[in-house]
PDB file of N, CA and C in Angstrom:
ATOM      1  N   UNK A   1      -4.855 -38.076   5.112  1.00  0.00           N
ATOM      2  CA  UNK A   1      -5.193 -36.673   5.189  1.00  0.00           C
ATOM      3  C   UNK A   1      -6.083 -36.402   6.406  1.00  0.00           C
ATOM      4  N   UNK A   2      -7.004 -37.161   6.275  1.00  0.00           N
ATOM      5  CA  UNK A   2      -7.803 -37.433   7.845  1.00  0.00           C
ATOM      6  C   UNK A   2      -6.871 -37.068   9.036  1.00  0.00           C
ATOM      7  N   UNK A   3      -5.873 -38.299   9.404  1.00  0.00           N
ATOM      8  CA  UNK A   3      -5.183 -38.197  10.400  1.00  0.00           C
ATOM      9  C   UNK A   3      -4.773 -36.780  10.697  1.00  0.00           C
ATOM     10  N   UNK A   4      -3.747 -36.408   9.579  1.00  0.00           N
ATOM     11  CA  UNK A   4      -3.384 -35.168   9.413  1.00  0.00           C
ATOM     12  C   UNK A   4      -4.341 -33.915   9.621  1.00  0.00           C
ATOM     13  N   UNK A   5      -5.396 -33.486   9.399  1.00  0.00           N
ATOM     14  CA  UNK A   5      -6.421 -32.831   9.698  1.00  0.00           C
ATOM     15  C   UNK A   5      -6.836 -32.611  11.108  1.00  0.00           C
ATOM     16  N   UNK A   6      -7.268 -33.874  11.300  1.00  0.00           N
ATOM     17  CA  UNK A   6      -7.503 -34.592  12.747  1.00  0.00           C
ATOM     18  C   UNK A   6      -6.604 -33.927  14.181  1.00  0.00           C
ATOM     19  N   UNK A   7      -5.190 -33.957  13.525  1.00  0.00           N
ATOM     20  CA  UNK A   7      -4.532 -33.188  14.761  1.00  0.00           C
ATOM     21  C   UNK A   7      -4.220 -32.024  14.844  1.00  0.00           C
ATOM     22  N   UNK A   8      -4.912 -31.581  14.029  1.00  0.00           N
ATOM     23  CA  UNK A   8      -4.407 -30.017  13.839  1.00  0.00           C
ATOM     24  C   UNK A   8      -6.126 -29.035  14.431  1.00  0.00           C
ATOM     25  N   UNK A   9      -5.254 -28.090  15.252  1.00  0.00           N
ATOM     26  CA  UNK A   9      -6.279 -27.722  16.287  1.00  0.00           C
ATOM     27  C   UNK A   9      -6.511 -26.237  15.644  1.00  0.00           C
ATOM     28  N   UNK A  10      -7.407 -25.749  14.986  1.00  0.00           N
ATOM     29  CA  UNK A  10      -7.108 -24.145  14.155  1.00  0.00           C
ATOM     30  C   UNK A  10      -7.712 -23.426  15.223  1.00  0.00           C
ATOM     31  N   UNK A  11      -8.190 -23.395  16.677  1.00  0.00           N
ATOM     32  CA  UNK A  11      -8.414 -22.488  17.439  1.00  0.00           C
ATOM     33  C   UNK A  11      -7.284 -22.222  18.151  1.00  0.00           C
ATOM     34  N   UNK A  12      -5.914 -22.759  18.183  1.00  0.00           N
ATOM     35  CA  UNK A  12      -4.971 -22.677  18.863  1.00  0.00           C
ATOM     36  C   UNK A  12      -4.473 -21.543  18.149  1.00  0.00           C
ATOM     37  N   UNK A  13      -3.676 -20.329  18.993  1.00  0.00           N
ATOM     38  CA  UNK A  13      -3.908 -19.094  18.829  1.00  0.00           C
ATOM     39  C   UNK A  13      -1.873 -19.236  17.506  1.00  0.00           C
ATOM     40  N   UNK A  14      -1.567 -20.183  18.636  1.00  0.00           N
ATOM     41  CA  UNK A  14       0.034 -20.174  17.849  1.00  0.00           C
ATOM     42  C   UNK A  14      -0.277 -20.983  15.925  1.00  0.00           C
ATOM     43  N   UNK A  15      -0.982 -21.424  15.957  1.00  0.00           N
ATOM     44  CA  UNK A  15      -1.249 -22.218  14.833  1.00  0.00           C
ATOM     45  C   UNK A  15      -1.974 -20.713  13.881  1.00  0.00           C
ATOM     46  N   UNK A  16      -2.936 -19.732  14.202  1.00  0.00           N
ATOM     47  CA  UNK A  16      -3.330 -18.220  13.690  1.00  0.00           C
ATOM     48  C   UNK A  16      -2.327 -17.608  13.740  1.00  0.00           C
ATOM     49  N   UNK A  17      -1.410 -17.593  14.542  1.00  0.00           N
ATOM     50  CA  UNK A  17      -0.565 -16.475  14.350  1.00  0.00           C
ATOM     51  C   UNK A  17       0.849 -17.103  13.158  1.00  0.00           C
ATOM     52  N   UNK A  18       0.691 -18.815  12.891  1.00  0.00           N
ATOM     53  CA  UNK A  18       1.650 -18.927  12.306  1.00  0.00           C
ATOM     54  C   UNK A  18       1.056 -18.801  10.282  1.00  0.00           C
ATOM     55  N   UNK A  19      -0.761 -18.938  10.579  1.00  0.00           N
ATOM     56  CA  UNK A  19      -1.028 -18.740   9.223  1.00  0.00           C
ATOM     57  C   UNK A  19      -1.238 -17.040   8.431  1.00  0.00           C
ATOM     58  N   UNK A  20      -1.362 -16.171   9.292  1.00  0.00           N
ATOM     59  CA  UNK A  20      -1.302 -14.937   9.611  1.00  0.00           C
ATOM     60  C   UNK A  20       0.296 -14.532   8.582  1.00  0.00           C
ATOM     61  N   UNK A  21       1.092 -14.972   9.516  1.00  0.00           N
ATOM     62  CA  UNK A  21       2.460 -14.219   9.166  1.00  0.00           C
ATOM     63  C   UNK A  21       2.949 -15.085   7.664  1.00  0.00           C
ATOM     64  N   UNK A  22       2.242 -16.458   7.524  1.00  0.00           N
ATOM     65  CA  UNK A  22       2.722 -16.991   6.490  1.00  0.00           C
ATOM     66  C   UNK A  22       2.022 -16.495   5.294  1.00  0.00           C
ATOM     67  N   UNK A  23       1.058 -15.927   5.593  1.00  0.00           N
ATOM     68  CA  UNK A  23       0.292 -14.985   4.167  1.00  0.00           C
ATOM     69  C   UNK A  23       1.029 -13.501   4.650  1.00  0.00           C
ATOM     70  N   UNK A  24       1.009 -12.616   5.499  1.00  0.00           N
ATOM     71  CA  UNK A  24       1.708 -11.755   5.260  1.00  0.00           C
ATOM     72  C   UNK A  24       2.999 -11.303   4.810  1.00  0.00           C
ATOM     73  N   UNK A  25       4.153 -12.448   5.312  1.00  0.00           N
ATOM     74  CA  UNK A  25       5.353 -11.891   4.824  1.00  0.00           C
ATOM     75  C   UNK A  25       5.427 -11.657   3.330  1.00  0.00           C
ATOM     76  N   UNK A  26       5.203 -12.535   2.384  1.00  0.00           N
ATOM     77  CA  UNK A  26       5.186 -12.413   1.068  1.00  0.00           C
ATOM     78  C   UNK A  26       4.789 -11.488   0.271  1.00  0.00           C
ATOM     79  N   UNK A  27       3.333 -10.890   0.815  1.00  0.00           N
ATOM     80  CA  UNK A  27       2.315  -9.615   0.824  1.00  0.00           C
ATOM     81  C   UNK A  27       3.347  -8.599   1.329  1.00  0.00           C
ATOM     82  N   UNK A  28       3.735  -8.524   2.515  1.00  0.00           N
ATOM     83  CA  UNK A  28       5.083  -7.554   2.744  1.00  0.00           C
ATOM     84  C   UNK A  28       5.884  -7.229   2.004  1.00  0.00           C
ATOM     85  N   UNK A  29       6.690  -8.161   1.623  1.00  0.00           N
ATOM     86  CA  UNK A  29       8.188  -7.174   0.697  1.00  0.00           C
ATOM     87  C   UNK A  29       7.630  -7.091  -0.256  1.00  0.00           C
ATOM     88  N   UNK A  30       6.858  -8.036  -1.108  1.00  0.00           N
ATOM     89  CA  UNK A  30       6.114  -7.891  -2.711  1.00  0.00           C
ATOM     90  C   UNK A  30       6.241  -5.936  -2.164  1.00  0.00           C
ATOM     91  N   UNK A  31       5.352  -5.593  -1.237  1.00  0.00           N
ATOM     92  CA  UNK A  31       4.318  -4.177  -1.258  1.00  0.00           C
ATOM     93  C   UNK A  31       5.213  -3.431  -1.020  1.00  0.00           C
ATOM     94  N   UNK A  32       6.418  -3.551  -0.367  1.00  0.00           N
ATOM     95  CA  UNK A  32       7.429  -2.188   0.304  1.00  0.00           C
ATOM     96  C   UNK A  32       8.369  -2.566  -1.130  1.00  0.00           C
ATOM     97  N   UNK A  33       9.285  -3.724  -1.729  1.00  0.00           N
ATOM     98  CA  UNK A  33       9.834  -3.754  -2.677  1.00  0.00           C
ATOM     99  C   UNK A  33       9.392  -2.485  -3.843  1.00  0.00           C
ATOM    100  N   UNK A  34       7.591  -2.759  -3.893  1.00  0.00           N
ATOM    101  CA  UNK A  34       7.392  -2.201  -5.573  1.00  0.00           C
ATOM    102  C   UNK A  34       7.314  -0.680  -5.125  1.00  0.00           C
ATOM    103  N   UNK A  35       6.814  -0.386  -3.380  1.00  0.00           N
ATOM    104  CA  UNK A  35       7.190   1.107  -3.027  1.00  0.00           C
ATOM    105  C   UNK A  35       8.675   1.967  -3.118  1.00  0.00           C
ATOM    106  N   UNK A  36       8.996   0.900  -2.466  1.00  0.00           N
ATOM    107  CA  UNK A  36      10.585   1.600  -2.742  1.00  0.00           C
ATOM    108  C   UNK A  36      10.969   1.768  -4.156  1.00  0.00           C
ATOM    109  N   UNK A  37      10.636   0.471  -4.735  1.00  0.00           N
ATOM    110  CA  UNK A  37      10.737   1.082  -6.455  1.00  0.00           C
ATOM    111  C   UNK A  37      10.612   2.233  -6.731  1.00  0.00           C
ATOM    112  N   UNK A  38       8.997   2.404  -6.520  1.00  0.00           N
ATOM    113  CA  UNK A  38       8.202   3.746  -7.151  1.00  0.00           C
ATOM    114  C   UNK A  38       9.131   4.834  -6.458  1.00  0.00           C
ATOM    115  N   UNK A  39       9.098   5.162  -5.389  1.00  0.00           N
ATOM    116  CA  UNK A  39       9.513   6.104  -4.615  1.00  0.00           C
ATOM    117  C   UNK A  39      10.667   6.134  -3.779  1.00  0.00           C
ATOM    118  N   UNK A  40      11.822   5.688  -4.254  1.00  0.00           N
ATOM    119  CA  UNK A  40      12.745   5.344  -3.263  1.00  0.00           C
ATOM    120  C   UNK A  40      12.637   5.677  -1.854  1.00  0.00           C
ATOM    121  N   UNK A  41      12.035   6.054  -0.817  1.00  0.00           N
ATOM    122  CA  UNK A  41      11.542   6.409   0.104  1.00  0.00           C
ATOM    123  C   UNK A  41      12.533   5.581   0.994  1.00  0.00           C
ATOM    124  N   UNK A  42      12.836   3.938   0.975  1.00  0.00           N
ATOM    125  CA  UNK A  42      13.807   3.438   1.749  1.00  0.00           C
ATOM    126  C   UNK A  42      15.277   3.856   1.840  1.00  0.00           C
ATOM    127  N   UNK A  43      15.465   4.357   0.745  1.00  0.00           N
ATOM    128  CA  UNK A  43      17.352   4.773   0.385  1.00  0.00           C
ATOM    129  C   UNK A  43      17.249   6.089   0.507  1.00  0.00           C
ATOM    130  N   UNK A  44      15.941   6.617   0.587  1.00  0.00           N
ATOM    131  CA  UNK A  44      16.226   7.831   1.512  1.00  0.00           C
ATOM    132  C   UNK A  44      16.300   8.213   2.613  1.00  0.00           C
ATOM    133  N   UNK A  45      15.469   7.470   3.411  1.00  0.00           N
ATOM    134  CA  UNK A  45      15.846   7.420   4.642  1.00  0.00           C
ATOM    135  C   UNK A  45      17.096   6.520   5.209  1.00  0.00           C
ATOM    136  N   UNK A  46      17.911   5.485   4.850  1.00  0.00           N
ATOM    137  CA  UNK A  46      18.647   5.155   4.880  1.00  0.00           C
ATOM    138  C   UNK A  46      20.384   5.326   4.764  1.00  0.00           C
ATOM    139  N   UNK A  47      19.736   6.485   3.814  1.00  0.00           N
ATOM    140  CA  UNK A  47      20.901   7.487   2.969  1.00  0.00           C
ATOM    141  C   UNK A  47      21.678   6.382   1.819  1.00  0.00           C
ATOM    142  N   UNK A  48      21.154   5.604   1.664  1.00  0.00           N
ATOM    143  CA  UNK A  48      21.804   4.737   0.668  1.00  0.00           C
ATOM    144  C   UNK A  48      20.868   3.463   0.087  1.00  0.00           C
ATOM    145  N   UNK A  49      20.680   3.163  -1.220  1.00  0.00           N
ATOM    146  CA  UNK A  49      20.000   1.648  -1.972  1.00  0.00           C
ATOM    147  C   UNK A  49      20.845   0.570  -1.415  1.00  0.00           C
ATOM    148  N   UNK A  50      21.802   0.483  -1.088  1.00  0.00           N
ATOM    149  CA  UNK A  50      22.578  -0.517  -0.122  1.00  0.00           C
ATOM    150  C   UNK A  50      21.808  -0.973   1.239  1.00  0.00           C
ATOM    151  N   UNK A  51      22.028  -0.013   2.146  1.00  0.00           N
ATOM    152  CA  UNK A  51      21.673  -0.434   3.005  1.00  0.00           C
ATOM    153  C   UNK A  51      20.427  -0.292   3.798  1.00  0.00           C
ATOM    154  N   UNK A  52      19.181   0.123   2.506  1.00  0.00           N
ATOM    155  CA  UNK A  52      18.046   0.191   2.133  1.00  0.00           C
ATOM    156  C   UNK A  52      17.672  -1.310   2.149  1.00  0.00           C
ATOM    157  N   UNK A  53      18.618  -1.737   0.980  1.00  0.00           N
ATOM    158  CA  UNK A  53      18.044  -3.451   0.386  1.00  0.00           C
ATOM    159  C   UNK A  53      18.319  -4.454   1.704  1.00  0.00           C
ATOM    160  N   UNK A  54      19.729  -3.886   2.532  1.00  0.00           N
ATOM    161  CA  UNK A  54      20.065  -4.974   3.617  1.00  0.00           C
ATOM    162  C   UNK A  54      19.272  -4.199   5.364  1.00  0.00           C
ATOM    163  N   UNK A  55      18.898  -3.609   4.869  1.00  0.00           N
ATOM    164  CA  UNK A  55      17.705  -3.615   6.272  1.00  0.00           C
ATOM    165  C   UNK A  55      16.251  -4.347   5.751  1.00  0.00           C
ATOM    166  N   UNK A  56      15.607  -4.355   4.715  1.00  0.00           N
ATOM    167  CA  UNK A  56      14.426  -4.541   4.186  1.00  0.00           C
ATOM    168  C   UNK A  56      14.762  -6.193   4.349  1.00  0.00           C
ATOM    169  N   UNK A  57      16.229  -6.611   3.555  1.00  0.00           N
ATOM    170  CA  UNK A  57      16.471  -8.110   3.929  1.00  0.00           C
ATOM    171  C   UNK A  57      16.557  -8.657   5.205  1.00  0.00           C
ATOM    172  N   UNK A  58      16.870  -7.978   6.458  1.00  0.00           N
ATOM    173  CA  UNK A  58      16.875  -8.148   7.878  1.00  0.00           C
ATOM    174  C   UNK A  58      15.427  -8.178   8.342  1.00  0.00           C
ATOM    175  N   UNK A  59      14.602  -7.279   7.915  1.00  0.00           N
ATOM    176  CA  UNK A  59      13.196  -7.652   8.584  1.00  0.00           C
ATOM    177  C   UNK A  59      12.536  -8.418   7.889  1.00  0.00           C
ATOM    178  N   UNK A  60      13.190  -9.205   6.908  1.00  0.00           N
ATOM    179  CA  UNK A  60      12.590 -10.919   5.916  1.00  0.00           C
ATOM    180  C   UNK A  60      12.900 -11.365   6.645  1.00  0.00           C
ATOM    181  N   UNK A  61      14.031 -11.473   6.800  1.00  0.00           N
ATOM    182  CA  UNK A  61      14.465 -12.700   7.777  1.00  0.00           C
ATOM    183  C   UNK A  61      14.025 -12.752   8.887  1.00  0.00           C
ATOM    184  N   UNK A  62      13.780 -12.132   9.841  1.00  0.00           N
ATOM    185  CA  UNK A  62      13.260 -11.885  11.200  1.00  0.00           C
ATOM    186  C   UNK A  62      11.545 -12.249  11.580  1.00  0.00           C
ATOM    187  N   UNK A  63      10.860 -11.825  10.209  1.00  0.00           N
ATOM    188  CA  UNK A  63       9.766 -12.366   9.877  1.00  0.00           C
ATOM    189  C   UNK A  63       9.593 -13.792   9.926  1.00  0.00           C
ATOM    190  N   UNK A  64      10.587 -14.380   8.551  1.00  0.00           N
ATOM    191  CA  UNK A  64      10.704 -15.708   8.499  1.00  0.00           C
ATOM    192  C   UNK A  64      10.919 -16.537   9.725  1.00  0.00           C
ATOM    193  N   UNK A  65      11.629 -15.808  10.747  1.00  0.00           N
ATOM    194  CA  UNK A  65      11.973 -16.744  11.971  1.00  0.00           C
ATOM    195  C   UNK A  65      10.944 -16.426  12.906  1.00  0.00           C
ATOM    196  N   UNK A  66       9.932 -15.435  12.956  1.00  0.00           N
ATOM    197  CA  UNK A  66       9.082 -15.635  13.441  1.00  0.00           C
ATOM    198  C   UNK A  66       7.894 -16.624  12.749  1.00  0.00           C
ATOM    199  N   UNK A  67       7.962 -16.532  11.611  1.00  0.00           N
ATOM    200  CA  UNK A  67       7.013 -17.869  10.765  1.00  0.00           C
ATOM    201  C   UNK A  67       6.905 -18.994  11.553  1.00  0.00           C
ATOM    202  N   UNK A  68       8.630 -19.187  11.584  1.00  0.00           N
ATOM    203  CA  UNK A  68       9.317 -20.443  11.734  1.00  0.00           C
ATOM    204  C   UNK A  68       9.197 -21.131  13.151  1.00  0.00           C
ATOM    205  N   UNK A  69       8.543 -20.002  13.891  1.00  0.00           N
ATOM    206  CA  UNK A  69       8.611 -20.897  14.837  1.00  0.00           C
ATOM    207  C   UNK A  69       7.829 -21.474  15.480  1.00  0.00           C
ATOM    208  N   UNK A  70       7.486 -23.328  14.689  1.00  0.00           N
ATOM    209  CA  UNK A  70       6.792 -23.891  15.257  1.00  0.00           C
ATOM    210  C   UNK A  70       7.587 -25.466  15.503  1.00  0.00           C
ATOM    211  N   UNK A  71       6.768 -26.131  16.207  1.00  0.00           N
ATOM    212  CA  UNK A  71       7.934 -27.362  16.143  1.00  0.00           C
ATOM    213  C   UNK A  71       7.142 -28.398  14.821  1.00  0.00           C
ATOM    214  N   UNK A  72       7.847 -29.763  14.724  1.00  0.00           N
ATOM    215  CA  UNK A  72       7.762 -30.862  13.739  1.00  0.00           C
ATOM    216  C   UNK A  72       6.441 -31.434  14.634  1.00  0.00           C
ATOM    217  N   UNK A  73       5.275 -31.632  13.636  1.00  0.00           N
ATOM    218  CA  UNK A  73       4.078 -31.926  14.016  1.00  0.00           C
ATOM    219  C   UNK A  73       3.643 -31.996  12.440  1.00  0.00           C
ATOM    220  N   UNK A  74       1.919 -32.883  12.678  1.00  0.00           N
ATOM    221  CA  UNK A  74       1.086 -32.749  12.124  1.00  0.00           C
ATOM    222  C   UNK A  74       0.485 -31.160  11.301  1.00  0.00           C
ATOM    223  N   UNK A  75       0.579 -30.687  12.323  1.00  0.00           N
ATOM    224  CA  UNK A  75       0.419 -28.890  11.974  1.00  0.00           C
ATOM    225  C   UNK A  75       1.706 -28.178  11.198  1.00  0.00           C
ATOM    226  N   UNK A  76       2.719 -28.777  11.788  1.00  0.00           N
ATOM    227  CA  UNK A  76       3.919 -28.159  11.287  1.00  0.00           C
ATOM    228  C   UNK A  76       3.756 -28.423   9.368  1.00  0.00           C
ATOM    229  N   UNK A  77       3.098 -29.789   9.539  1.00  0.00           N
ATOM    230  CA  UNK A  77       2.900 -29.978   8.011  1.00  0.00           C
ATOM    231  C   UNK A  77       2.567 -29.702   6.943  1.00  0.00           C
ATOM    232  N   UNK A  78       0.591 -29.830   8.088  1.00  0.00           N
ATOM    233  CA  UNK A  78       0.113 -28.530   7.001  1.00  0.00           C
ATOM    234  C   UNK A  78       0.517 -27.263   6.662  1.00  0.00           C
ATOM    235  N   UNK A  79       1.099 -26.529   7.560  1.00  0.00           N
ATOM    236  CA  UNK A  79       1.582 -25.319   7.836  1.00  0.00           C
ATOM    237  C   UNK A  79       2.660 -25.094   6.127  1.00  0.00           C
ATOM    238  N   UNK A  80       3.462 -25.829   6.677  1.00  0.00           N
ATOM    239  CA  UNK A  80       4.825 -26.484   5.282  1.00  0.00           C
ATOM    240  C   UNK A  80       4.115 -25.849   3.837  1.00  0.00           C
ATOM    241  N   UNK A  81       2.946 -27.322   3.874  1.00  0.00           N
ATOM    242  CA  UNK A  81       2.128 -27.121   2.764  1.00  0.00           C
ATOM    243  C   UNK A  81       1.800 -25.398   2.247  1.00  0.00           C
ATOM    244  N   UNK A  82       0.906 -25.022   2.987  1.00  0.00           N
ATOM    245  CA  UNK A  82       0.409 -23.653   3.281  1.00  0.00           C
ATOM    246  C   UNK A  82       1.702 -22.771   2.909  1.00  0.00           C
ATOM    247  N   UNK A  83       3.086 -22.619   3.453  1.00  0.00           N
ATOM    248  CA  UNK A  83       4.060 -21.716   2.754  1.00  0.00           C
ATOM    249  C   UNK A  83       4.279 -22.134   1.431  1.00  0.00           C
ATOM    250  N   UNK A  84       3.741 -23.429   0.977  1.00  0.00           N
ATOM    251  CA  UNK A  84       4.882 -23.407  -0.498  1.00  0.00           C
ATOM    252  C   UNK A  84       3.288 -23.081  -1.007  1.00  0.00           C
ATOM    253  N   UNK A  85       2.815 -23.034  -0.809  1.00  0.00           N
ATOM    254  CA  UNK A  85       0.895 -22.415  -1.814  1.00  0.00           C
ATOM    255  C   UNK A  85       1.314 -21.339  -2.068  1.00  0.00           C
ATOM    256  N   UNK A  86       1.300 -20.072  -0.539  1.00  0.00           N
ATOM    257  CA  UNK A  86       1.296 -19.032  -0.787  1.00  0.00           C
ATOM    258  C   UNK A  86       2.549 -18.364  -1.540  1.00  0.00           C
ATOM    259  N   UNK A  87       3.701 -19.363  -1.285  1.00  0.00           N
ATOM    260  CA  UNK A  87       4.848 -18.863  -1.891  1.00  0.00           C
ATOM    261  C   UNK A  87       5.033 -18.948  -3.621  1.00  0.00           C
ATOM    262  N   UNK A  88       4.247 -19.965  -4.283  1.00  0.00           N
ATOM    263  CA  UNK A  88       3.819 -19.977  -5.123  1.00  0.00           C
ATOM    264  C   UNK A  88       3.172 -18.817  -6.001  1.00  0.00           C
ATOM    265  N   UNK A  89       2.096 -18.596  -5.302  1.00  0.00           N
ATOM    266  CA  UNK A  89       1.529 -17.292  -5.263  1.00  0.00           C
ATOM    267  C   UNK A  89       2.250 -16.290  -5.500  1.00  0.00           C
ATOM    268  N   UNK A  90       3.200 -15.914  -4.567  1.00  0.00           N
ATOM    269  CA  UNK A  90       3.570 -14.865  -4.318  1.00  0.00           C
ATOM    270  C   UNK A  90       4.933 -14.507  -5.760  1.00  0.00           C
ATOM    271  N   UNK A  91       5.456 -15.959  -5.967  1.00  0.00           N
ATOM    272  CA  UNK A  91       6.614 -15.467  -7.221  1.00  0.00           C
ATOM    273  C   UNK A  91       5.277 -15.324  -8.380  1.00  0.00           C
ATOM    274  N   UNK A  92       4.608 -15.625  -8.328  1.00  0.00           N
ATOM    275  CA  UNK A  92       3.637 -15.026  -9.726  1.00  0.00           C
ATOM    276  C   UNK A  92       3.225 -14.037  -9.730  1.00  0.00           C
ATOM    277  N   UNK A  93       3.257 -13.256  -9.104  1.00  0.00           N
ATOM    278  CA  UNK A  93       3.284 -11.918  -8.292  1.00  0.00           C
ATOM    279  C   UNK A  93       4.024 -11.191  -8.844  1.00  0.00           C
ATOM    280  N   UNK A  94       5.314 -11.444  -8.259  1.00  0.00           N
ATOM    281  CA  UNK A  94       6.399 -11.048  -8.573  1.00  0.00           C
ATOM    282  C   UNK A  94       7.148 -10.406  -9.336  1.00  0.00           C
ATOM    283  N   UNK A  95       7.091 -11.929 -10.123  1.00  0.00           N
ATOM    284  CA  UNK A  95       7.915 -12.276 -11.316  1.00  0.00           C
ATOM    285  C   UNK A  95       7.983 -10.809 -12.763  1.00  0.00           C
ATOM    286  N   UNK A  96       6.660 -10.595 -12.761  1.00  0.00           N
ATOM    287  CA  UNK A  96       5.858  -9.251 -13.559  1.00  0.00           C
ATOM    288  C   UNK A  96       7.334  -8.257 -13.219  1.00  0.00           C
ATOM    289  N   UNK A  97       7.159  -8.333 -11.913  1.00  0.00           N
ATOM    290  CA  UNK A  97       7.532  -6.781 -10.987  1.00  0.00           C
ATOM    291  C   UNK A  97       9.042  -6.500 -11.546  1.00  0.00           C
ATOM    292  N   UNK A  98       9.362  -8.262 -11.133  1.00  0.00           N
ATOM    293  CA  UNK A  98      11.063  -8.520 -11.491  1.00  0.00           C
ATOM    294  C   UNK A  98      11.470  -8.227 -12.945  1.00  0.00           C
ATOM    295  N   UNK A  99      10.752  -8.771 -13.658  1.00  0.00           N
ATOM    296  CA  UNK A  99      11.162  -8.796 -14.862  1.00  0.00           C
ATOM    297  C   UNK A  99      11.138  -7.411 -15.469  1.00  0.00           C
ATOM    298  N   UNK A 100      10.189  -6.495 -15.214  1.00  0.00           N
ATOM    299  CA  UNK A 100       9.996  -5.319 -15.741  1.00  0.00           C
ATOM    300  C   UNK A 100      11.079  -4.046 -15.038  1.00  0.00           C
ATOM    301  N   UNK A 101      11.638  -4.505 -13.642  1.00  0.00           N
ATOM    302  CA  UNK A 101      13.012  -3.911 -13.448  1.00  0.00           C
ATOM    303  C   UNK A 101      13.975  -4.002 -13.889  1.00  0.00           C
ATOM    304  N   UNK A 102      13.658  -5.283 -14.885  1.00  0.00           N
ATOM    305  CA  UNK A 102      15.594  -5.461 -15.342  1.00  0.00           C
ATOM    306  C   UNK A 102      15.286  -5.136 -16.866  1.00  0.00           C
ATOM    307  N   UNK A 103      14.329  -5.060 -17.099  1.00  0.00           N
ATOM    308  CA  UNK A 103      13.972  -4.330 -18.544  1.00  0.00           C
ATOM    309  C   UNK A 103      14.170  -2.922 -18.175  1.00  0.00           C
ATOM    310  N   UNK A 104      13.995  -2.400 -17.576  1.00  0.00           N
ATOM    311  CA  UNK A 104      14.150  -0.605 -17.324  1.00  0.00           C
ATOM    312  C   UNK A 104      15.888  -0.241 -16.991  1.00  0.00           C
ATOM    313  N   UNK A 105      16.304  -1.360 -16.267  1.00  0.00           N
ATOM    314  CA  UNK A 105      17.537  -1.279 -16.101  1.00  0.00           C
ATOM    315  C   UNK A 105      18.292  -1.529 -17.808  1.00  0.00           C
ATOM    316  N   UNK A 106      18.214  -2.486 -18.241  1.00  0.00           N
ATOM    317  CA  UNK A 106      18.562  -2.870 -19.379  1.00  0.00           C
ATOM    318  C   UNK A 106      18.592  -1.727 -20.345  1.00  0.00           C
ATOM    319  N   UNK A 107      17.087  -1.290 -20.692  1.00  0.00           N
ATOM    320  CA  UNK A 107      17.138  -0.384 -21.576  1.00  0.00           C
ATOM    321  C   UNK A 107      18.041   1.229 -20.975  1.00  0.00           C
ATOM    322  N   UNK A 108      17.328   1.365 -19.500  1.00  0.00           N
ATOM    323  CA  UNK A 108      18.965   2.641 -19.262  1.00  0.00           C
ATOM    324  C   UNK A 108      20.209   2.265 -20.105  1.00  0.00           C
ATOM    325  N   UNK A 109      20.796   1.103 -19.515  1.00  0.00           N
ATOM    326  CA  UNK A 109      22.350   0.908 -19.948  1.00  0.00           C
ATOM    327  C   UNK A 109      22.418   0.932 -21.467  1.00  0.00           C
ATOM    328  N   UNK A 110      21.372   0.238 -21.874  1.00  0.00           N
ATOM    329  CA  UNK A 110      21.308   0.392 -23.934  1.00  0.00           C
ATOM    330  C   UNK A 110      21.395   1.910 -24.185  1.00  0.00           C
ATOM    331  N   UNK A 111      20.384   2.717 -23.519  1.00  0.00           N
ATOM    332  CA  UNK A 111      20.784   4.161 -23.711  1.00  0.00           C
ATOM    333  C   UNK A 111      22.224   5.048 -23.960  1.00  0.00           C
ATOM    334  N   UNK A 112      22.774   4.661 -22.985  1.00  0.00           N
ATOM    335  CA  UNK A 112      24.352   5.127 -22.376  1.00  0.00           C
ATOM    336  C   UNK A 112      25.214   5.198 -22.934  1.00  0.00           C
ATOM    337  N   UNK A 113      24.947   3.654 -23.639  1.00  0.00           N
ATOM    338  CA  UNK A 113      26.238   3.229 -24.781  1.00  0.00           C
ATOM    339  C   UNK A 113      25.967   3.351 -26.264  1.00  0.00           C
TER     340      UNK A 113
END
């Protein structure tokens, strides 16, 4: 762990900007996901929940590849570490959010029929 520690330089600005985006992305869609929930605000401007969900999925991904870009190192490691923490985090988060949409969905359709 030493070693590992040892080479990892936290004033290096690319190593901040890669712990930065690795706590924000998750914090991101969690926060625009449960907005758009509340307020569809994305499928309105979009003119559609389609292509609401596949633009919101385009700037994940674009995020992620900015995460991503560091090379295989000592840092790259910790770094590794550091996404599966926060990602951790972040489905416990979640999970609440998820589950209580498909209960609202659920009970609509129980309604219907």
């Amino acid at each position: 762990m030493t070693l590992l520690l040892g080479s990892v330089d936290p004033w290096d600005p690319s190593f901040a900007a890669a712990i930065l985006t690795i706590i924000f992305n998750p914090l991101f869609w969690n926060v625009v996901a449960r907005w758009e929930q509340r307020t569809r605000q994305l499928s309105r401007a979009f003119g559609s929940p389609y292509l609401a969900c596949y633009a919101l999925g385009c700037v994940i991904l674009l995020l992620n590849v900015l995460r991503s870009h560091w090379h295989a190192s000592p840092t790259g490691l910790l770094l590794t570490a550091l996404v599966a923490l926060v990602y951790m985090v972040a489905v416990l988060y979640e999970e609440p959010f998820t589950a209580e949409i498909y209960q609202q969905k659920a009970s609509r359709s129980h309604r219907r029929s």
